[in-house]
Protein backbone atom coordinates (compact mmCIF):
# COMPACT_ATOMS: atom_id res chain seq x y z
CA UNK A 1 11.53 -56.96 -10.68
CA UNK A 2 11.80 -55.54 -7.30
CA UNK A 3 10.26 -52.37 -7.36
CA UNK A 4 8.04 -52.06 -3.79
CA UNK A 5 6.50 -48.99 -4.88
CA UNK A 6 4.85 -50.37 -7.93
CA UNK A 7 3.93 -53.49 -6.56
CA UNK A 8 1.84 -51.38 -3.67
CA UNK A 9 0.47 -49.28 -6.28
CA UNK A 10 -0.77 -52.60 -8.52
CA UNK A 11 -2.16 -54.16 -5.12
CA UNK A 12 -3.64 -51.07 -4.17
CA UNK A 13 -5.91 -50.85 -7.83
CA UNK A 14 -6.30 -54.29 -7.59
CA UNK A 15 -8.04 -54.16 -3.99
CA UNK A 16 -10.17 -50.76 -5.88
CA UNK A 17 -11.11 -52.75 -8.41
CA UNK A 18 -11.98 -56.21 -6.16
CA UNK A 19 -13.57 -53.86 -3.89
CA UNK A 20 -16.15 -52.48 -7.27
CA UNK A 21 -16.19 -55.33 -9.01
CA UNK A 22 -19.58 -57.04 -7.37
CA UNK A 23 -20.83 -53.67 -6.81
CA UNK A 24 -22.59 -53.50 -10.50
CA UNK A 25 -23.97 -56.68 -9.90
CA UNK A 26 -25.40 -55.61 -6.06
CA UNK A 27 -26.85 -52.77 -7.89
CA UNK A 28 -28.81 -55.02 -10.50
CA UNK A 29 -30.17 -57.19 -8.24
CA UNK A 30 -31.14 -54.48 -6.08
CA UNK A 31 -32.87 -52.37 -9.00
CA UNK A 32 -34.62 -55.29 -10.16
CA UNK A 33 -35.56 -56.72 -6.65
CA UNK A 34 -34.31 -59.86 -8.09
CA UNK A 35 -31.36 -62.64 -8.53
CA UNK A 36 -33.23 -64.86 -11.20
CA UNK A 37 -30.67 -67.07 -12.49
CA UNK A 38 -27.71 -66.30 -10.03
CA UNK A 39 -26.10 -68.96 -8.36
CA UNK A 40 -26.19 -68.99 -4.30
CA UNK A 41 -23.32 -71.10 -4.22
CA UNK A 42 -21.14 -69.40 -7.18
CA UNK A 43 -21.07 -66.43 -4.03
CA UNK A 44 -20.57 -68.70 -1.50
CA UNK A 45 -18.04 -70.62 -2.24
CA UNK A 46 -16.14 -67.20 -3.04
CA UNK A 47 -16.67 -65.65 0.14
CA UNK A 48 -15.11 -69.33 1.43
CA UNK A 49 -12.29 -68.56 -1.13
CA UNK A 50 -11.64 -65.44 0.29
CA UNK A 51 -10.55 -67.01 3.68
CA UNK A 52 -7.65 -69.28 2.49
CA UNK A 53 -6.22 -66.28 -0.14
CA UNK A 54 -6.30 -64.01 2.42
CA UNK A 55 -4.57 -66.28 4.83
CA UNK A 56 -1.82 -67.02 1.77
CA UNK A 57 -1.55 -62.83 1.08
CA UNK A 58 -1.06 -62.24 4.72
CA UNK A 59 1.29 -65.15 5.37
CA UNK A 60 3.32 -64.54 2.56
CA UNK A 61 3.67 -61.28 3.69
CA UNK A 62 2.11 -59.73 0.21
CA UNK A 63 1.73 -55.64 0.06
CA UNK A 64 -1.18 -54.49 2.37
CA UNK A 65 -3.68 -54.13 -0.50
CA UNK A 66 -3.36 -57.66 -1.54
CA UNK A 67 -3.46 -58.56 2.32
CA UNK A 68 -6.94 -56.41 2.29
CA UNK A 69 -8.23 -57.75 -0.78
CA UNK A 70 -9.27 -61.03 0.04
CA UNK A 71 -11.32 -59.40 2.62
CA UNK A 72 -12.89 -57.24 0.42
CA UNK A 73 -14.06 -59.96 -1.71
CA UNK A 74 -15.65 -62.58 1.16
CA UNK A 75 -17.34 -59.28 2.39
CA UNK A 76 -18.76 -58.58 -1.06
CA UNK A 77 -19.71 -62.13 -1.93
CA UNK A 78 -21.91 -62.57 1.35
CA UNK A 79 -23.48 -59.57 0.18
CA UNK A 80 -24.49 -60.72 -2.64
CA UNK A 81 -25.28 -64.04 -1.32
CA UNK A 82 -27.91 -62.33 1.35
CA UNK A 83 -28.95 -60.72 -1.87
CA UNK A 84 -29.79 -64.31 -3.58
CA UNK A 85 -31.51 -65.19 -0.62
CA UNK A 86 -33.45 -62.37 0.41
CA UNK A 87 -35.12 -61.60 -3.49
CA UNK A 88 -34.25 -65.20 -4.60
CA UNK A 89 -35.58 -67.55 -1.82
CA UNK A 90 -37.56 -64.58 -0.18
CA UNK A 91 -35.87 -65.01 3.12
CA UNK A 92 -36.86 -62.33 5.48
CA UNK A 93 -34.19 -59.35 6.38
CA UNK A 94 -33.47 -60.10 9.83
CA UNK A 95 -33.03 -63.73 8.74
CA UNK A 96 -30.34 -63.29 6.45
CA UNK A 97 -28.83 -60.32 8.20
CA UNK A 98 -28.10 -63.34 10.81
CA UNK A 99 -26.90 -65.60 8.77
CA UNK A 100 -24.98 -63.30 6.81
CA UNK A 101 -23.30 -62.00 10.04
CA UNK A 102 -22.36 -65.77 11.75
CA UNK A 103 -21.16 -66.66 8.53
CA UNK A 104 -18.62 -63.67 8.28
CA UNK A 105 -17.65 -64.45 11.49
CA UNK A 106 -16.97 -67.77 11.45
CA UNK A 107 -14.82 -66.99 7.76
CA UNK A 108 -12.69 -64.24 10.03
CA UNK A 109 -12.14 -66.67 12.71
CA UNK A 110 -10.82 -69.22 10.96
CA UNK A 111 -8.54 -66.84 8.93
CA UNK A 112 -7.20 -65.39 11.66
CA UNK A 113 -6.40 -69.10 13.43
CA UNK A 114 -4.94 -69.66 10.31
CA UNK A 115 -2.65 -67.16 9.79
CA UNK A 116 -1.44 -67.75 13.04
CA UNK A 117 -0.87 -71.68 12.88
CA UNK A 118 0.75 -71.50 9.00
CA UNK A 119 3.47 -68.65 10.73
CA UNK A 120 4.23 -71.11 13.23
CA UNK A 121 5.06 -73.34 10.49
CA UNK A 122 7.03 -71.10 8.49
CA UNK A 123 9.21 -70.12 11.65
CA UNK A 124 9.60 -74.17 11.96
CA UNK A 125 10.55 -74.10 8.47
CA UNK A 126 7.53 -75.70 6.98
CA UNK A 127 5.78 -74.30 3.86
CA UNK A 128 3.72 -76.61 2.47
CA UNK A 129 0.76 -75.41 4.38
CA UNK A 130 1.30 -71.49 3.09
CA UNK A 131 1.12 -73.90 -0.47
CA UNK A 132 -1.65 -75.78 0.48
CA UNK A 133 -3.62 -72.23 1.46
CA UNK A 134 -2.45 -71.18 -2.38
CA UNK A 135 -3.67 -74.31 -3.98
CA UNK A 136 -7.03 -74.03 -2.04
CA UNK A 137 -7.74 -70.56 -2.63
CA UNK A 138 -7.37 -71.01 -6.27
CA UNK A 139 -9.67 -74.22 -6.61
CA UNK A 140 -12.54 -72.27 -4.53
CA UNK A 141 -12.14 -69.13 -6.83
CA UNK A 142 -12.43 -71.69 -10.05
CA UNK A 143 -14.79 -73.43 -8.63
CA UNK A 144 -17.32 -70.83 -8.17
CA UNK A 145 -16.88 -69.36 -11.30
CA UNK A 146 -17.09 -72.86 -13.09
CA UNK A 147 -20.00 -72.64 -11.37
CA UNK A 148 -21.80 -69.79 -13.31
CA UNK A 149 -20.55 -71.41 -16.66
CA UNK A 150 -22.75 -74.07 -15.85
CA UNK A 151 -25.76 -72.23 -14.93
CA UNK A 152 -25.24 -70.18 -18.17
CA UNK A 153 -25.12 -73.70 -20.21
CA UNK A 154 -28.33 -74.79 -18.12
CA UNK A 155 -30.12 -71.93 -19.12
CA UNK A 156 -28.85 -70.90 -22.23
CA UNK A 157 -28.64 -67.52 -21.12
CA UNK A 158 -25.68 -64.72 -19.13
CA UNK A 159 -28.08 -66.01 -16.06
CA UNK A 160 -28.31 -62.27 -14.84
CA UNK A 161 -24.55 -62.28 -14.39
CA UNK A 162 -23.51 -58.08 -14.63
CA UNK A 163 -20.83 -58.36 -17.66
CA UNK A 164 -19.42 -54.78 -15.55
CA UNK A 165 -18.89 -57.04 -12.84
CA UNK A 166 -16.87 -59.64 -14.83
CA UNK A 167 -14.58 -57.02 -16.63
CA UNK A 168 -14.08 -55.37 -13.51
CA UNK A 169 -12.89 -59.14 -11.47
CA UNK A 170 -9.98 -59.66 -14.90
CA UNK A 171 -9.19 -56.25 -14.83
CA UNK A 172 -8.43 -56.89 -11.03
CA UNK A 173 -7.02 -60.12 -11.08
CA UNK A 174 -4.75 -58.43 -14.49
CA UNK A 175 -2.86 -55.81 -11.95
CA UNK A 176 -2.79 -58.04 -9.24
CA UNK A 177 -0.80 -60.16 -11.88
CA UNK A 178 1.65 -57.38 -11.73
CA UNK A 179 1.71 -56.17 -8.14
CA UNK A 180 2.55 -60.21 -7.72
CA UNK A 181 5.29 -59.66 -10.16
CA UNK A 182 6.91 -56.48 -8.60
CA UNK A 183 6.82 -57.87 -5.76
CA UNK A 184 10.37 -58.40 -3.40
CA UNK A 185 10.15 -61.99 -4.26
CA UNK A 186 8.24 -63.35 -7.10
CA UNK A 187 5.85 -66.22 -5.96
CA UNK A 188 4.66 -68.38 -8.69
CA UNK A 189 1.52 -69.80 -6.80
CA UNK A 190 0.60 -65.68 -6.72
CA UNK A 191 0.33 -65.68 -10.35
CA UNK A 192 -1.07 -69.10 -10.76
CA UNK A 193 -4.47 -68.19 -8.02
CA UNK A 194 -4.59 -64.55 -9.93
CA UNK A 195 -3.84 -65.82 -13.35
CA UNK A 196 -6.34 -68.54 -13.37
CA UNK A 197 -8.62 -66.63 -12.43
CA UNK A 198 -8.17 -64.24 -15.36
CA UNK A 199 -8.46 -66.77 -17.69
CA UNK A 200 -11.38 -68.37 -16.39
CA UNK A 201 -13.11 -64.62 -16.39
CA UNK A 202 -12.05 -63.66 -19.70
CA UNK A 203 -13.68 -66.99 -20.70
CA UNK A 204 -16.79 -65.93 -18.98
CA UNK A 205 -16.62 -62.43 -20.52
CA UNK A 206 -17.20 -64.32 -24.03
CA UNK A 207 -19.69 -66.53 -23.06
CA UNK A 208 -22.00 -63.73 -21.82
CA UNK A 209 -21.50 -61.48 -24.71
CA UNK A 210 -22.29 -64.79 -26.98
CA UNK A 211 -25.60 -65.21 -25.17
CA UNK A 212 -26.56 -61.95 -25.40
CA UNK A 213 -25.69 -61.42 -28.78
CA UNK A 214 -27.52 -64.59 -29.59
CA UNK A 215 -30.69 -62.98 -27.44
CA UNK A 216 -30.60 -60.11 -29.64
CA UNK A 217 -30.68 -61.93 -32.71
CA UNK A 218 -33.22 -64.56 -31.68
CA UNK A 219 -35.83 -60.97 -30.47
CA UNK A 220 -34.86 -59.21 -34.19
CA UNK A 221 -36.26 -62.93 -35.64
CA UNK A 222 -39.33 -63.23 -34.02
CA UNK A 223 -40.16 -59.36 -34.17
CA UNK A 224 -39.59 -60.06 -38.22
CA UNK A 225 -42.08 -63.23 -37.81
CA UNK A 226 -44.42 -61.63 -35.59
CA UNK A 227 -44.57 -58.58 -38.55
CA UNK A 228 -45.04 -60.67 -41.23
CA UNK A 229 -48.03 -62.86 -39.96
């Protein structure tokens, strides 16, 4: 399935859609002045995730837009994160403008060391830590979205997740699927980091529009009780 053209045309809507998919939440929290609910680390831990997929894209040498993607996202997710703290914790600006700041450069560091030391490797023949960059990447990503499943369990509730946001990360991760697979050479640990995270997203998808659906149904029930007494 070589076809270089489509592959940079999939990475390239992929990276659009990474790059919008957090913006509908940004704007929620902003709007309401609040992240009630959202989970500090579920961001974290995918601005961390960012780092090792990035390093595997680049590596790998993926098309540009999946190289650029990964970058997208840990800038996004610390966003979002300075978000949590600023409304949620009621950190002061400066304060997590700092923090926000030493933590993206310490993330863009590391990549870059990274990418540097695993391309040493490959030239020495040795791909197991390109793998191990795969395999990490993928577990972080999980993680942090196993993450909001639990806080949507704890609180019986979406806990304020943006259900734009969530279509918008499997509709990414869907033609990043594809740029993977048109792709020069088709790497399997490509579709198993983009394809887990689809199904772990389309799983969340449901879950929120069971809670709110449930939400709905629980207000129409107590509006009916509240009219009858």
């Amino acid at each position: 399935m070589d076809n270089p053209v489509a592959a940079n045309v999939l990475g390239t809507l992929g990276a659009v859609l990474w790059s919008l998919q957090l913006l509908p939440q940004i704007w929620k929290n902003w709007r309401r002045h609040d992240t009630k609910s959202l989970s500090t680390t579920f961001f974290l831990l995918w601005a961390i995730a960012g780092v090792p997929l990035g390093v595997y894209n680049i590596a790998d040498d993926f098309n540009v837009a999946l190289q650029v993607q990964p970058n997208i996202l840990i800038f996004l997710s610390l966003l979002t994160w300075s978000q949590c703290k600023y409304y949620g914790a009621k950190w002061t600006l400066p304060h997590v403008t700092l923090f926000a700041i030493l933590i993206g450069a310490i993330l863009a560091g590391i990549e870059a060391g990274l990418v540097f030391a695993i391309r040493i490797a490959q030239d020495r023949g040795q791909n197991w830590p390109s793998t191990l960059m795969a395999i990490l990447a993928a577990v972080l990503l999980a993680g942090g979205v196993l993450r909001h499943y639990v806080d949507m369990f704890r609180t019986r509730s979406d806990a304020g997740l943006s259900l734009k946001f969530a279509v918008l990360d499997a509709s990414g991760d869907v033609v990043s699927l594809l740029s993977v697979g048109f792709q020069a050479s088709v790497d399997v640990l490509g579709f198993v980091v983009y394809g887990s995270e689809l199904v772990i997203w389309i799983g969340l998808v449901v879950v929120v529009l069971y809670f709110r659906v449930r939400g709905v149904r629980e207000g129409r029930e107590e509006g009916g009780e509240e009219g009858v007494v």
